[in-house]
PDB file of N, CA and C in Angstrom:
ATOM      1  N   UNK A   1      25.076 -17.784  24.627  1.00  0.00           N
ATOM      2  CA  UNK A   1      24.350 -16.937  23.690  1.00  0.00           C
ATOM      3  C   UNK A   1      22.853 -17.018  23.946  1.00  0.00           C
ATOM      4  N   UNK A   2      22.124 -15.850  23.726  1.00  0.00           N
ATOM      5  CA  UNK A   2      20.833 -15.473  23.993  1.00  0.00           C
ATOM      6  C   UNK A   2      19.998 -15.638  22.521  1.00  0.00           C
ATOM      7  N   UNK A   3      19.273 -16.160  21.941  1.00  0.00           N
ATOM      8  CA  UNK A   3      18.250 -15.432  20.678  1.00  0.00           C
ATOM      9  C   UNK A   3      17.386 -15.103  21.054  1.00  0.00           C
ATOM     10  N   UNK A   4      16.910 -13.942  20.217  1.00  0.00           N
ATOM     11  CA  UNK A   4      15.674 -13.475  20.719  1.00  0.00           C
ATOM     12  C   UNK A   4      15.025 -12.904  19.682  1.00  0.00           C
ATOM     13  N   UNK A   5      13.786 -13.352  19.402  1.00  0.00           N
ATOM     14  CA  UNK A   5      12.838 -13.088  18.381  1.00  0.00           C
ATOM     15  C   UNK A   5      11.374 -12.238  18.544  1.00  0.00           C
ATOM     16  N   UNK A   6      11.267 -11.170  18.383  1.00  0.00           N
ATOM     17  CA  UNK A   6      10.057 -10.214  18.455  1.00  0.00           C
ATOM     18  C   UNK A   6       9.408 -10.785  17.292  1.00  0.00           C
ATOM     19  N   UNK A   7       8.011 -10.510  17.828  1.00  0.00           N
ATOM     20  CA  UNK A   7       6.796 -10.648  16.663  1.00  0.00           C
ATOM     21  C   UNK A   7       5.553  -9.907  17.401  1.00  0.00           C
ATOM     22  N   UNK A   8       4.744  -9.006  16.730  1.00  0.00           N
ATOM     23  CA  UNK A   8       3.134  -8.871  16.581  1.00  0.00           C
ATOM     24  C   UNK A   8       3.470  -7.220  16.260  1.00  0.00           C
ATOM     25  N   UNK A   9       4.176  -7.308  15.475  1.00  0.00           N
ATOM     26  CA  UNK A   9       3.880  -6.082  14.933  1.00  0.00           C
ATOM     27  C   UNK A   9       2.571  -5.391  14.353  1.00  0.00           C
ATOM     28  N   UNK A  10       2.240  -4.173  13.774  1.00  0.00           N
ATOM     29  CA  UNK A  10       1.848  -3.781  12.385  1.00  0.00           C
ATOM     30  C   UNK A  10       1.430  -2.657  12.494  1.00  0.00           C
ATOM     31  N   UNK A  11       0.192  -2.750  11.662  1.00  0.00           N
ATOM     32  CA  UNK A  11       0.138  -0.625  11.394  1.00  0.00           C
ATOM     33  C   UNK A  11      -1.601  -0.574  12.277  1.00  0.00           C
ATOM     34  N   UNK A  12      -1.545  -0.220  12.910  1.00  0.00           N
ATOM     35  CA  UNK A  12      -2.677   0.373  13.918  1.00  0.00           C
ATOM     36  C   UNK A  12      -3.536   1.567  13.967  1.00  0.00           C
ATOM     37  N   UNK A  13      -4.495   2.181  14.280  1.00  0.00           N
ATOM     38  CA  UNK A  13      -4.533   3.307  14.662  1.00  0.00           C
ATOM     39  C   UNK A  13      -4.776   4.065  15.978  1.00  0.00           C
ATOM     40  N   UNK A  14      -4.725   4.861  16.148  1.00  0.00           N
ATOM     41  CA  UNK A  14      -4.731   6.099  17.063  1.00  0.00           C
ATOM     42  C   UNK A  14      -5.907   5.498  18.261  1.00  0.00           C
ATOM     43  N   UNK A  15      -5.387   5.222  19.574  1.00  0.00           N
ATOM     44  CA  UNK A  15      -5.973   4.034  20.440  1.00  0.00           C
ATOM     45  C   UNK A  15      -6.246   2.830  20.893  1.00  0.00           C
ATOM     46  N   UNK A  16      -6.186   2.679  19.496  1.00  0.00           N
ATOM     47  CA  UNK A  16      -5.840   0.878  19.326  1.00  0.00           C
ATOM     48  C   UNK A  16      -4.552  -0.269  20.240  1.00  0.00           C
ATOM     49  N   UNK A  17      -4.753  -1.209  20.396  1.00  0.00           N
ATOM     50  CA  UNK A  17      -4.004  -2.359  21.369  1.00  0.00           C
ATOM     51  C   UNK A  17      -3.424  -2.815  20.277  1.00  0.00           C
ATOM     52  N   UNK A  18      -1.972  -3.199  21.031  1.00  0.00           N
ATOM     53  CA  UNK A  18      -1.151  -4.371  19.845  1.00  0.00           C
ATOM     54  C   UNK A  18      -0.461  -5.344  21.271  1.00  0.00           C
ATOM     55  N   UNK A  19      -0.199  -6.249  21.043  1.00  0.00           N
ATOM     56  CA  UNK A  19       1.077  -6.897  21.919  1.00  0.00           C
ATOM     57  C   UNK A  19       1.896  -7.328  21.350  1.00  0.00           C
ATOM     58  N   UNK A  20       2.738  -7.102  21.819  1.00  0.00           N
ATOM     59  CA  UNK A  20       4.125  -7.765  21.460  1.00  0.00           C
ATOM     60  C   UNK A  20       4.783  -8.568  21.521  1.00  0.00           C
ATOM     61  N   UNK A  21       5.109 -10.112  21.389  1.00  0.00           N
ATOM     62  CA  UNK A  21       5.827 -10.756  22.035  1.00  0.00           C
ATOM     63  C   UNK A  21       7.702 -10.789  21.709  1.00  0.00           C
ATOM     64  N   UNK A  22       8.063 -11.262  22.207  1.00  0.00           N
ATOM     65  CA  UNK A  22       9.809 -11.929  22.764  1.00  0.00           C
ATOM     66  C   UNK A  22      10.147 -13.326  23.060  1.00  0.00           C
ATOM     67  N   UNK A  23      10.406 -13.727  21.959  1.00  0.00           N
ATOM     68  CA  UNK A  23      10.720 -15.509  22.450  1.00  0.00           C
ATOM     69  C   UNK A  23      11.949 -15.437  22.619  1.00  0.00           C
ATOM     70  N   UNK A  24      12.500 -16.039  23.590  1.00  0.00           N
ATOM     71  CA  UNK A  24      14.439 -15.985  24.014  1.00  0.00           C
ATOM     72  C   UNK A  24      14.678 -17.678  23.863  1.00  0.00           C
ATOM     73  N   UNK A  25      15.576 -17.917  23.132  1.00  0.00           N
ATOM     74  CA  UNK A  25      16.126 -19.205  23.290  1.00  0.00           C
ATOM     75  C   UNK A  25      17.908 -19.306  23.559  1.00  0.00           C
ATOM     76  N   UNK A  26      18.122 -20.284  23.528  1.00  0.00           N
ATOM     77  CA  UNK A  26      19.891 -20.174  24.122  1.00  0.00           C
ATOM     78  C   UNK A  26      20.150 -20.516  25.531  1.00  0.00           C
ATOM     79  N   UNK A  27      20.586 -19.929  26.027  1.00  0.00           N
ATOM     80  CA  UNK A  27      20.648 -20.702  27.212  1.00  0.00           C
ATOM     81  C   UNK A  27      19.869 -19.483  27.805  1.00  0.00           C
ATOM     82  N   UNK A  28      20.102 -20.292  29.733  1.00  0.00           N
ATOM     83  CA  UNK A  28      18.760 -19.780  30.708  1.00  0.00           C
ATOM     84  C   UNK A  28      18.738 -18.177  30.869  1.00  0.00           C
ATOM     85  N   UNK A  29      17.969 -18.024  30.850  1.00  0.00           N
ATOM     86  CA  UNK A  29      17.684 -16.647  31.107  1.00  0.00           C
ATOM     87  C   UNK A  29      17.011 -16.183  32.446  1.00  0.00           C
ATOM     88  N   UNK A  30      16.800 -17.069  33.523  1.00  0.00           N
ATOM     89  CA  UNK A  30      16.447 -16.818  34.882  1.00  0.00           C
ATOM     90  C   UNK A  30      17.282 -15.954  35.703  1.00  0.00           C
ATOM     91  N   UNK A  31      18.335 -15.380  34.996  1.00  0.00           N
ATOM     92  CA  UNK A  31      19.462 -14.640  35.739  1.00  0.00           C
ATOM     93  C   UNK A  31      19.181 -13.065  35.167  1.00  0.00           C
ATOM     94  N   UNK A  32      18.661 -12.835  34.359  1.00  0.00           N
ATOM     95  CA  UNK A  32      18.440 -11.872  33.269  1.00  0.00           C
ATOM     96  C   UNK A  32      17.617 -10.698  33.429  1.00  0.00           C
ATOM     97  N   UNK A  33      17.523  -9.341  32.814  1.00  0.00           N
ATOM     98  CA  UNK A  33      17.120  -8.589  32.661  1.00  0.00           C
ATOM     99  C   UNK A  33      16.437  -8.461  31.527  1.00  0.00           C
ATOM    100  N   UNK A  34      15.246  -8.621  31.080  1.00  0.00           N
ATOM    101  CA  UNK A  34      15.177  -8.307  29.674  1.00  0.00           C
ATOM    102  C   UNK A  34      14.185  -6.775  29.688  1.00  0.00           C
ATOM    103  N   UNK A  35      14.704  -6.145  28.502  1.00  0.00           N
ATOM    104  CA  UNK A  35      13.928  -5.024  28.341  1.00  0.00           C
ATOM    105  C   UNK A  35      13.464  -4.814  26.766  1.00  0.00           C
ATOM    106  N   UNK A  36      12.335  -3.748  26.645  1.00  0.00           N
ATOM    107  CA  UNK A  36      11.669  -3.658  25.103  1.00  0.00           C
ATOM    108  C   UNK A  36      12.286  -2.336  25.374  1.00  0.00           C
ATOM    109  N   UNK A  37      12.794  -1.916  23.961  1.00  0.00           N
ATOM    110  CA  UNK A  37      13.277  -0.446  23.646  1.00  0.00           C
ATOM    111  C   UNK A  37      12.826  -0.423  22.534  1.00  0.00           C
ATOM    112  N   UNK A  38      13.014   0.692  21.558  1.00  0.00           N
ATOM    113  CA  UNK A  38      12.309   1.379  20.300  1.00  0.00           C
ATOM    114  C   UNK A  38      12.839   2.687  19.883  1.00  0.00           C
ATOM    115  N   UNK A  39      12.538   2.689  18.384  1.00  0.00           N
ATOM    116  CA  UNK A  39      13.885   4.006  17.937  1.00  0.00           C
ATOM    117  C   UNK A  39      12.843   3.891  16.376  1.00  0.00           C
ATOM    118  N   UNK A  40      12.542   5.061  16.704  1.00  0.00           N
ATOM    119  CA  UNK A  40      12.061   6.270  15.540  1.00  0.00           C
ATOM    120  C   UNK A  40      13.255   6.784  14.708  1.00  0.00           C
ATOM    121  N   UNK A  41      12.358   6.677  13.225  1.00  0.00           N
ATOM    122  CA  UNK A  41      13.083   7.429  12.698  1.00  0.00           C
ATOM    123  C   UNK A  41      13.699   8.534  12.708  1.00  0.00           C
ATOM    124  N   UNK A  42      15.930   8.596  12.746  1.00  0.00           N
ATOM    125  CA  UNK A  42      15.641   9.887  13.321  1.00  0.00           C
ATOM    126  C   UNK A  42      16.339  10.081  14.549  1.00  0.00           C
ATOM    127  N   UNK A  43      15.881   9.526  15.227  1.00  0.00           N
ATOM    128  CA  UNK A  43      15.684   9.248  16.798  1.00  0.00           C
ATOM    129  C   UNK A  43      16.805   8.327  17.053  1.00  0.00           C
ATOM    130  N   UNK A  44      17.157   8.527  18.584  1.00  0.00           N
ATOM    131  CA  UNK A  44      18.072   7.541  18.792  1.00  0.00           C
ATOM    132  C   UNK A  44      17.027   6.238  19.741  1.00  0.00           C
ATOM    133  N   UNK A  45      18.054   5.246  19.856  1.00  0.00           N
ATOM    134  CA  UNK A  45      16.501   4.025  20.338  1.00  0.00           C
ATOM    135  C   UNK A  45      16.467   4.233  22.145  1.00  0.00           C
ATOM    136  N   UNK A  46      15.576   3.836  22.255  1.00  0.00           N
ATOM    137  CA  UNK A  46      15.166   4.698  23.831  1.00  0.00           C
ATOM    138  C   UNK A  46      14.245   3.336  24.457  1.00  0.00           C
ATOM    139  N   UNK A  47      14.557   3.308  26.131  1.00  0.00           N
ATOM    140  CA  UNK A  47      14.217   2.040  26.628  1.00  0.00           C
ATOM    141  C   UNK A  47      12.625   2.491  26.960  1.00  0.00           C
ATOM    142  N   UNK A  48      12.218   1.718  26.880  1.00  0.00           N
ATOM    143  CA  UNK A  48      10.794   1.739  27.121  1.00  0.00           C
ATOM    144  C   UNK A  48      10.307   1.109  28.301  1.00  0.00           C
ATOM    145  N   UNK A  49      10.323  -0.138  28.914  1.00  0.00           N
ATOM    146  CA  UNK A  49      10.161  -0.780  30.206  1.00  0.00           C
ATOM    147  C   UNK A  49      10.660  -2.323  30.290  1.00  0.00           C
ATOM    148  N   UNK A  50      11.618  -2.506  31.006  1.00  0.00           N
ATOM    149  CA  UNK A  50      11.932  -3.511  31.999  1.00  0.00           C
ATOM    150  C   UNK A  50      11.691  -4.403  32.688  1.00  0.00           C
ATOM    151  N   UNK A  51      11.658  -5.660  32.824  1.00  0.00           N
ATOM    152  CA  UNK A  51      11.500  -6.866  33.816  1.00  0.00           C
ATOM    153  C   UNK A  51      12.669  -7.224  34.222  1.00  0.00           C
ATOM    154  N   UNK A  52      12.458  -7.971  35.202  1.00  0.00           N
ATOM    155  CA  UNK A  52      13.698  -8.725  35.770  1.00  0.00           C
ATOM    156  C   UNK A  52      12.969  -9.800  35.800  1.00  0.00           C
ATOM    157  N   UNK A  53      13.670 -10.951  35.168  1.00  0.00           N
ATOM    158  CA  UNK A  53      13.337 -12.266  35.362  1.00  0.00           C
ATOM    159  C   UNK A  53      13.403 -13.135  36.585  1.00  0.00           C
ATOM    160  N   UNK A  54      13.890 -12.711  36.844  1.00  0.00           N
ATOM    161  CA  UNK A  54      13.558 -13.784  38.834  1.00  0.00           C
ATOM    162  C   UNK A  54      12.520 -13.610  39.379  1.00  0.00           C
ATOM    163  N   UNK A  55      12.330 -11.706  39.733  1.00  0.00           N
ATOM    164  CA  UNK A  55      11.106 -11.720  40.694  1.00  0.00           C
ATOM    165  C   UNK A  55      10.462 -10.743  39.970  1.00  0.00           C
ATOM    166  N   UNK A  56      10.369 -10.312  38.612  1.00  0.00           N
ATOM    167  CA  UNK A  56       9.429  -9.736  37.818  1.00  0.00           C
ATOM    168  C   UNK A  56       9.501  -8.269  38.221  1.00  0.00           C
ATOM    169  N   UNK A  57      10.431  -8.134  38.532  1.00  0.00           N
ATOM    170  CA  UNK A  57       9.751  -6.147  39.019  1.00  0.00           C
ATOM    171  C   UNK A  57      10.123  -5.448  37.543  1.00  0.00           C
ATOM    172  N   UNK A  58       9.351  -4.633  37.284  1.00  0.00           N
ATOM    173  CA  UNK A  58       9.359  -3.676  35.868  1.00  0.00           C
ATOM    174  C   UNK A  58       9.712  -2.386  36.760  1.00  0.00           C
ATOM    175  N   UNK A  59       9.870  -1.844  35.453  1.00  0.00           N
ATOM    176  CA  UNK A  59      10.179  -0.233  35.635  1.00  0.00           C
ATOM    177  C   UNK A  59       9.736   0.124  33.781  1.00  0.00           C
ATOM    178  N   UNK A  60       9.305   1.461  33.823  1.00  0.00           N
ATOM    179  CA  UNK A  60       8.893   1.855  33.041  1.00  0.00           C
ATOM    180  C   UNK A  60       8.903   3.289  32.654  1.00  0.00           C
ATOM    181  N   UNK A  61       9.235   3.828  31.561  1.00  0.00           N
ATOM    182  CA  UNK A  61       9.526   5.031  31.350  1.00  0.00           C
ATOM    183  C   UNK A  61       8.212   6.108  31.149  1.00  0.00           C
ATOM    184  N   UNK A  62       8.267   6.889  31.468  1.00  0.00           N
ATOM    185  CA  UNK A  62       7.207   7.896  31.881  1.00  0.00           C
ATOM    186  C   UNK A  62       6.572   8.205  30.419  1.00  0.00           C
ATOM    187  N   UNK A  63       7.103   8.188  29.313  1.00  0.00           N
ATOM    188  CA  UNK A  63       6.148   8.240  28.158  1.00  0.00           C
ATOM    189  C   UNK A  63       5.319   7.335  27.957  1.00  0.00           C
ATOM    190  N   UNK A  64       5.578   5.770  28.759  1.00  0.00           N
ATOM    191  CA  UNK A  64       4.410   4.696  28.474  1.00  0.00           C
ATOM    192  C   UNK A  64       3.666   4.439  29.485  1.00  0.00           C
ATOM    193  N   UNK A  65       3.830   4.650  30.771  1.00  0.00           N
ATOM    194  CA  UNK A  65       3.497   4.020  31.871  1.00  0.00           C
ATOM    195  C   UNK A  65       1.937   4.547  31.977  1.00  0.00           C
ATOM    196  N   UNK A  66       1.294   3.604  32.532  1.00  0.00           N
ATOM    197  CA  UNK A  66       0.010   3.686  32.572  1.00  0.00           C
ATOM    198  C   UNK A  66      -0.915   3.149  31.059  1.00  0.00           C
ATOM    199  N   UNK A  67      -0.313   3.001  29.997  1.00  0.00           N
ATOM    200  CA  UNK A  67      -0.671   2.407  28.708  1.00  0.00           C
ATOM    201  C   UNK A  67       0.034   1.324  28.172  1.00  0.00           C
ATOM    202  N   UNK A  68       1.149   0.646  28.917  1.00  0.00           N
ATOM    203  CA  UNK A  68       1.572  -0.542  28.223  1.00  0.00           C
ATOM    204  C   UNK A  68       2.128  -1.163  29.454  1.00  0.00           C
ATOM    205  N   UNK A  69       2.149  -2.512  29.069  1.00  0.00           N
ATOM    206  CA  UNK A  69       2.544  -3.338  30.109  1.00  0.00           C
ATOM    207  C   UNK A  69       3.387  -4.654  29.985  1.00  0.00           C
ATOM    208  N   UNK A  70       4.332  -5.156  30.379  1.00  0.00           N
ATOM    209  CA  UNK A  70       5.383  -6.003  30.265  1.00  0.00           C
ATOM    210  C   UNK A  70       4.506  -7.047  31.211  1.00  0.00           C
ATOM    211  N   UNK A  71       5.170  -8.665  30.403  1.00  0.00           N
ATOM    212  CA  UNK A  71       4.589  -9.340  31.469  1.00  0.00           C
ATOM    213  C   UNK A  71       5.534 -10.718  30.672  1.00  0.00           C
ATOM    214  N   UNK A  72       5.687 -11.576  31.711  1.00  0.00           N
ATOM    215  CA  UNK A  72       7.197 -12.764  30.988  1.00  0.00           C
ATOM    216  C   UNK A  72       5.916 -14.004  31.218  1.00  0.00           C
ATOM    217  N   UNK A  73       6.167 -15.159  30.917  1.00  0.00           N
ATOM    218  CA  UNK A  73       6.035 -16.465  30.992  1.00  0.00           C
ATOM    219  C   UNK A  73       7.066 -17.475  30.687  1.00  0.00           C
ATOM    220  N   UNK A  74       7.187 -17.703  32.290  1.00  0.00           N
ATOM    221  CA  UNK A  74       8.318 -18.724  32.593  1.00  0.00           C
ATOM    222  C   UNK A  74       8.424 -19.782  31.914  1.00  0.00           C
ATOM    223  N   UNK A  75       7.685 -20.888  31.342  1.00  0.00           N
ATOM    224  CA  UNK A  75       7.456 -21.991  31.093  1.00  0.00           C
ATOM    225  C   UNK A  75       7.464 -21.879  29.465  1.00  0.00           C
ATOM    226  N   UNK A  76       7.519 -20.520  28.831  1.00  0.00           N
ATOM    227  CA  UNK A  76       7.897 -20.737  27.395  1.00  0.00           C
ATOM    228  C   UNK A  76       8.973 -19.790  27.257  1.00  0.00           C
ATOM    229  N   UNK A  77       9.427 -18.980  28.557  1.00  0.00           N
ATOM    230  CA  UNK A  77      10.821 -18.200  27.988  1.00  0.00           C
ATOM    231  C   UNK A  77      10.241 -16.620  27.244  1.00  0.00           C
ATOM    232  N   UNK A  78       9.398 -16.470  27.297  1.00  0.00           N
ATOM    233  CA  UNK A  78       8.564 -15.161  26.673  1.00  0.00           C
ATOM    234  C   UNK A  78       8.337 -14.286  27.159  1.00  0.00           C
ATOM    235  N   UNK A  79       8.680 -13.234  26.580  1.00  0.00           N
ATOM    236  CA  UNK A  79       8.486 -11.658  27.532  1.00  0.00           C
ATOM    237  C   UNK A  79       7.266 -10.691  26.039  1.00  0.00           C
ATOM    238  N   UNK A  80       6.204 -10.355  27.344  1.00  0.00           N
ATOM    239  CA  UNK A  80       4.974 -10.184  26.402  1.00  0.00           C
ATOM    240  C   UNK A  80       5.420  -8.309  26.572  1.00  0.00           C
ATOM    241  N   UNK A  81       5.034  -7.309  25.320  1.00  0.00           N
ATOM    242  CA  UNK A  81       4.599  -5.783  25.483  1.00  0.00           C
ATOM    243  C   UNK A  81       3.044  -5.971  25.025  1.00  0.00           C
ATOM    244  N   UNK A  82       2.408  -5.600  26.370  1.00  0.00           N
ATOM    245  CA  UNK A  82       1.140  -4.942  25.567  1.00  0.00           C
ATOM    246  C   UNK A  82       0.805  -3.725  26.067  1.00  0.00           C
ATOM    247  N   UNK A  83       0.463  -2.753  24.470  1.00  0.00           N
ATOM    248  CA  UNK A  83       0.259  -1.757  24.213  1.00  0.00           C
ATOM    249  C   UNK A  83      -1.258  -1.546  23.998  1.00  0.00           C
ATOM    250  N   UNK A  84      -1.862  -0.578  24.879  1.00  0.00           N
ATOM    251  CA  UNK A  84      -2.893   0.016  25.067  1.00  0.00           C
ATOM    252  C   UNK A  84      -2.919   2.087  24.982  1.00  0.00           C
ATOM    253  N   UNK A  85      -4.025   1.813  24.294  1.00  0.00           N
ATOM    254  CA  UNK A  85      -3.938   3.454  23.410  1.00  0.00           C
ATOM    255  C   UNK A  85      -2.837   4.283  22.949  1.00  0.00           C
ATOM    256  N   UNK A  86      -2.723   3.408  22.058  1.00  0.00           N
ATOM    257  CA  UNK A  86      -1.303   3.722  20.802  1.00  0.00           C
ATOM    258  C   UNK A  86      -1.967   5.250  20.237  1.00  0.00           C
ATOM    259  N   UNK A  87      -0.433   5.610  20.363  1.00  0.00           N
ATOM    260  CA  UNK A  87      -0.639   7.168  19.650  1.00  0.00           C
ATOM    261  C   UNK A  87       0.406   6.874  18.865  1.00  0.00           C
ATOM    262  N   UNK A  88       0.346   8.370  17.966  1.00  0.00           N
ATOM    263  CA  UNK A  88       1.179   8.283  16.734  1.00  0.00           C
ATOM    264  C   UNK A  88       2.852   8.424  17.014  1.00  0.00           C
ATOM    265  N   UNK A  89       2.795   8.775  18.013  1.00  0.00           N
ATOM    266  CA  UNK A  89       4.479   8.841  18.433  1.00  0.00           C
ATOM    267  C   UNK A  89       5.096   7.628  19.453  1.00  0.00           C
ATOM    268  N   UNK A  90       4.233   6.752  19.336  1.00  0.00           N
ATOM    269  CA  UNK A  90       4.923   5.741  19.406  1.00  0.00           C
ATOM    270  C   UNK A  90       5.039   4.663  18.395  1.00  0.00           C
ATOM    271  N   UNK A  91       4.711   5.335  17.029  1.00  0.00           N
ATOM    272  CA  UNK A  91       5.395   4.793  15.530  1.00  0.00           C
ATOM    273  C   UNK A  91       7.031   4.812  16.031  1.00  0.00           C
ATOM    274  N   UNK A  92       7.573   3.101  16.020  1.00  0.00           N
ATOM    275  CA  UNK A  92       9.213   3.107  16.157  1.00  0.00           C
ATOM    276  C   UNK A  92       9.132   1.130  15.756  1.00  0.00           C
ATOM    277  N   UNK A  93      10.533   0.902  15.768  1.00  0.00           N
ATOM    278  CA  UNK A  93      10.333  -0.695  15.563  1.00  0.00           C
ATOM    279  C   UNK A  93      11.091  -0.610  17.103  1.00  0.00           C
ATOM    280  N   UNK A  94      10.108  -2.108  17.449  1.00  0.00           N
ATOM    281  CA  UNK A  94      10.203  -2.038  19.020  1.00  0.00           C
ATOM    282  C   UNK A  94      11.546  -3.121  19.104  1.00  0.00           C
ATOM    283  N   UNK A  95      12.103  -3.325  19.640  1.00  0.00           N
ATOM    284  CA  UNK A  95      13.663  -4.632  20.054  1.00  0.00           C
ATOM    285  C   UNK A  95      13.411  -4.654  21.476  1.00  0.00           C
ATOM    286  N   UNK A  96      13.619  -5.908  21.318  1.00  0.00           N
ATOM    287  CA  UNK A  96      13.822  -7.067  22.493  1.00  0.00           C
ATOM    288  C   UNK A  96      15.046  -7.106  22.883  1.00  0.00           C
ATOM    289  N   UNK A  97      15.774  -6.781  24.005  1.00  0.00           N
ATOM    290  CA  UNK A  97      16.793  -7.187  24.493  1.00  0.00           C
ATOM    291  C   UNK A  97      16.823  -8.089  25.698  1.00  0.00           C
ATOM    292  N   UNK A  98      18.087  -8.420  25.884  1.00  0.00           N
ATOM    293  CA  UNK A  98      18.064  -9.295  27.199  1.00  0.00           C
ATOM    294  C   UNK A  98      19.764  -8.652  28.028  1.00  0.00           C
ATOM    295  N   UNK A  99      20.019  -8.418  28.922  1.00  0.00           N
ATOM    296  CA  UNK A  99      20.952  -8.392  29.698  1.00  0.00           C
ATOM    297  C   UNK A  99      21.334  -9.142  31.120  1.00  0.00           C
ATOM    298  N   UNK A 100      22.378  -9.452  31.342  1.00  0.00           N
ATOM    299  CA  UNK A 100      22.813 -10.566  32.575  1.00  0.00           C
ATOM    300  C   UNK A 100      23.062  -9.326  33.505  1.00  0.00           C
ATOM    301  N   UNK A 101      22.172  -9.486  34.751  1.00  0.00           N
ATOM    302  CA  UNK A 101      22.507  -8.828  35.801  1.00  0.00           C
ATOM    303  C   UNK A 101      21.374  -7.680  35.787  1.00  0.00           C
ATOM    304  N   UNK A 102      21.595  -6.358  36.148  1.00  0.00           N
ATOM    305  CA  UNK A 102      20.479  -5.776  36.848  1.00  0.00           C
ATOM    306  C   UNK A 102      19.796  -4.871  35.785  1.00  0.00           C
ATOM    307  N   UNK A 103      18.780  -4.698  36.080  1.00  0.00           N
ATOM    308  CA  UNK A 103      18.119  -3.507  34.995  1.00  0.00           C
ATOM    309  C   UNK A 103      18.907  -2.153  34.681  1.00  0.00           C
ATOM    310  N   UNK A 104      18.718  -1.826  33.849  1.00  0.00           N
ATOM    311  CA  UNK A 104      19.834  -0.372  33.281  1.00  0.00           C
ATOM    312  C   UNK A 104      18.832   0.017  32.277  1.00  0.00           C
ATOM    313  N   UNK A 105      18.596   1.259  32.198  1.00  0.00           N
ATOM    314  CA  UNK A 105      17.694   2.217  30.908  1.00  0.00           C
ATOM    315  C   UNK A 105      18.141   2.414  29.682  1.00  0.00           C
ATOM    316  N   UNK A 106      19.456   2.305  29.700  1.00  0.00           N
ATOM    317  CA  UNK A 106      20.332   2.659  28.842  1.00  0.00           C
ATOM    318  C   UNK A 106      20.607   1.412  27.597  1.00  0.00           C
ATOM    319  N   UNK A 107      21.107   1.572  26.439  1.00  0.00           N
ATOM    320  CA  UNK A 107      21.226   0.463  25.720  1.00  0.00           C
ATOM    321  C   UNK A 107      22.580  -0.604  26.035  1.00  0.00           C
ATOM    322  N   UNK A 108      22.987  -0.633  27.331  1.00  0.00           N
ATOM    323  CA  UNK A 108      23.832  -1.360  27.687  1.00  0.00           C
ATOM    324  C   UNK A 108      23.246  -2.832  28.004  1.00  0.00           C
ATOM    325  N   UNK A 109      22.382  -3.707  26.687  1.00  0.00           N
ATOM    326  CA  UNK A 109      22.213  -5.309  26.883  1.00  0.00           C
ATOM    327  C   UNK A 109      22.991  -5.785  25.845  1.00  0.00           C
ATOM    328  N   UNK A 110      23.503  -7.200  26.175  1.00  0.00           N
ATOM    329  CA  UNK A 110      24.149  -8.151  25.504  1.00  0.00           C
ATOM    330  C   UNK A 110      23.849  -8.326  24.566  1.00  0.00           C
ATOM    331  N   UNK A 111      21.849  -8.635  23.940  1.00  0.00           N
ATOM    332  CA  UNK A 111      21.677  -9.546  23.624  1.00  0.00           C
ATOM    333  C   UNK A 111      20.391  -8.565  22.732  1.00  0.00           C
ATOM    334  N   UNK A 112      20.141  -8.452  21.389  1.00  0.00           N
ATOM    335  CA  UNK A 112      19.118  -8.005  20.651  1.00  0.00           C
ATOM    336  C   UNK A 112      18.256  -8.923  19.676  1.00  0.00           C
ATOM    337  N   UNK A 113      17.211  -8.591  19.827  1.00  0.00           N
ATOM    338  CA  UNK A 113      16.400  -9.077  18.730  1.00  0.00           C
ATOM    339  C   UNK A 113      16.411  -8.212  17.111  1.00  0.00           C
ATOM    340  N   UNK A 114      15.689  -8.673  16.020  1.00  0.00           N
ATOM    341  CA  UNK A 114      15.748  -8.313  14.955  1.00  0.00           C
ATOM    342  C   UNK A 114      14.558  -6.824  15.317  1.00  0.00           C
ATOM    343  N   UNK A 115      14.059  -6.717  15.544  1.00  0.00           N
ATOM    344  CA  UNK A 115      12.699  -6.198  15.955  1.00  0.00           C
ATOM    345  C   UNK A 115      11.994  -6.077  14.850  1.00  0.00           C
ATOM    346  N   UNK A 116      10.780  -5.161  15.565  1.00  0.00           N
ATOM    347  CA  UNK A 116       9.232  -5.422  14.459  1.00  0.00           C
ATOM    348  C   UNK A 116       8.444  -3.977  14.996  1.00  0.00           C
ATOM    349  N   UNK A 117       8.283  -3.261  13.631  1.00  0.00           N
ATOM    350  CA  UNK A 117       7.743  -2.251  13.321  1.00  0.00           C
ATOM    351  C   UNK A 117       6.386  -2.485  14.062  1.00  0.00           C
ATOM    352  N   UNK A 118       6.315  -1.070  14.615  1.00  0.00           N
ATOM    353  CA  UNK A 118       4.668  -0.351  14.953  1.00  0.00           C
ATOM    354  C   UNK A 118       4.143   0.689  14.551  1.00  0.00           C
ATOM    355  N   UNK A 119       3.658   0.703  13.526  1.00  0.00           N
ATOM    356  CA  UNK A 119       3.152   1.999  13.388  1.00  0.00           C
ATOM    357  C   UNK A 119       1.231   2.201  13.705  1.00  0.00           C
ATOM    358  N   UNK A 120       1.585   3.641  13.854  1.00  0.00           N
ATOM    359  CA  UNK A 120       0.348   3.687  14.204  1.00  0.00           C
ATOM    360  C   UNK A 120      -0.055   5.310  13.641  1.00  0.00           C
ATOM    361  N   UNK A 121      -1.218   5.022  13.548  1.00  0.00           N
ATOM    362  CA  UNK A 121      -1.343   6.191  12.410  1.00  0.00           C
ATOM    363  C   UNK A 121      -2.559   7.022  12.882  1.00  0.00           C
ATOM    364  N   UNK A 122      -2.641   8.482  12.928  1.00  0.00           N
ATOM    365  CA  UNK A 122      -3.657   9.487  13.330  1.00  0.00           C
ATOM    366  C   UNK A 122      -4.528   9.035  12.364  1.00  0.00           C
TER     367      UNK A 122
END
């Protein structure tokens, strides 16, 4: 079993930086995929960008890329989102997942966090 706990939410505005973190505990996760996804009200939840824990390669979905950035730290198990020039449509609560084996876009991971609201407001 995986846990995984999101935190740094809150309410922002229009440009503004937030980061996100992902603490994973349970067993190792050096085999793992973890990804941040997010789901608007409404909306169904939609992957946002990807790491692979071995050799770090991301992938990232074309609504964020170039404004947010994934980044892990080995030595506490943590997978960081930071968000740079938040707009209003990326008001969603963000989740932490983790999956064994290769990156996938889709909501096919094992393993979810509770997640933590972002809003961000015009």
């Amino acid at each position: 079993q995986v846990q995984l706990v999101e935190s740094g939410g809150g309410l922002v505005q229009t440009g503004d930086s937030l980061r996100l973190s992902c603490e994973a505990s349970g067993r190792s996760i050096s085999t793992y995929t973890m990804g941040w996804f997010r789901q608007a009200p409404g909306k169904e939840r939609e992957f946002v960008v990807g790491i692979t824990w071995s050799d770090g390669n991301t992938f990232y979905s074309d609504s964020v890329k170039n404004r947010f950035t994934i980044s892990r730290e080995n030595a506490k198990n943590v997978v960081y989102l930071q968000m740079n020039s938040l707009k209003p449509e990326d008001t969603a609560v963000y989740y932490c997942a983790a999956r064994a084996g290769v990156m996938v876009v889709g909501v096919s991971y094992d393993y979810w966090g509770q997640g933590t609201q972002v809003t961000v407001s015009s």
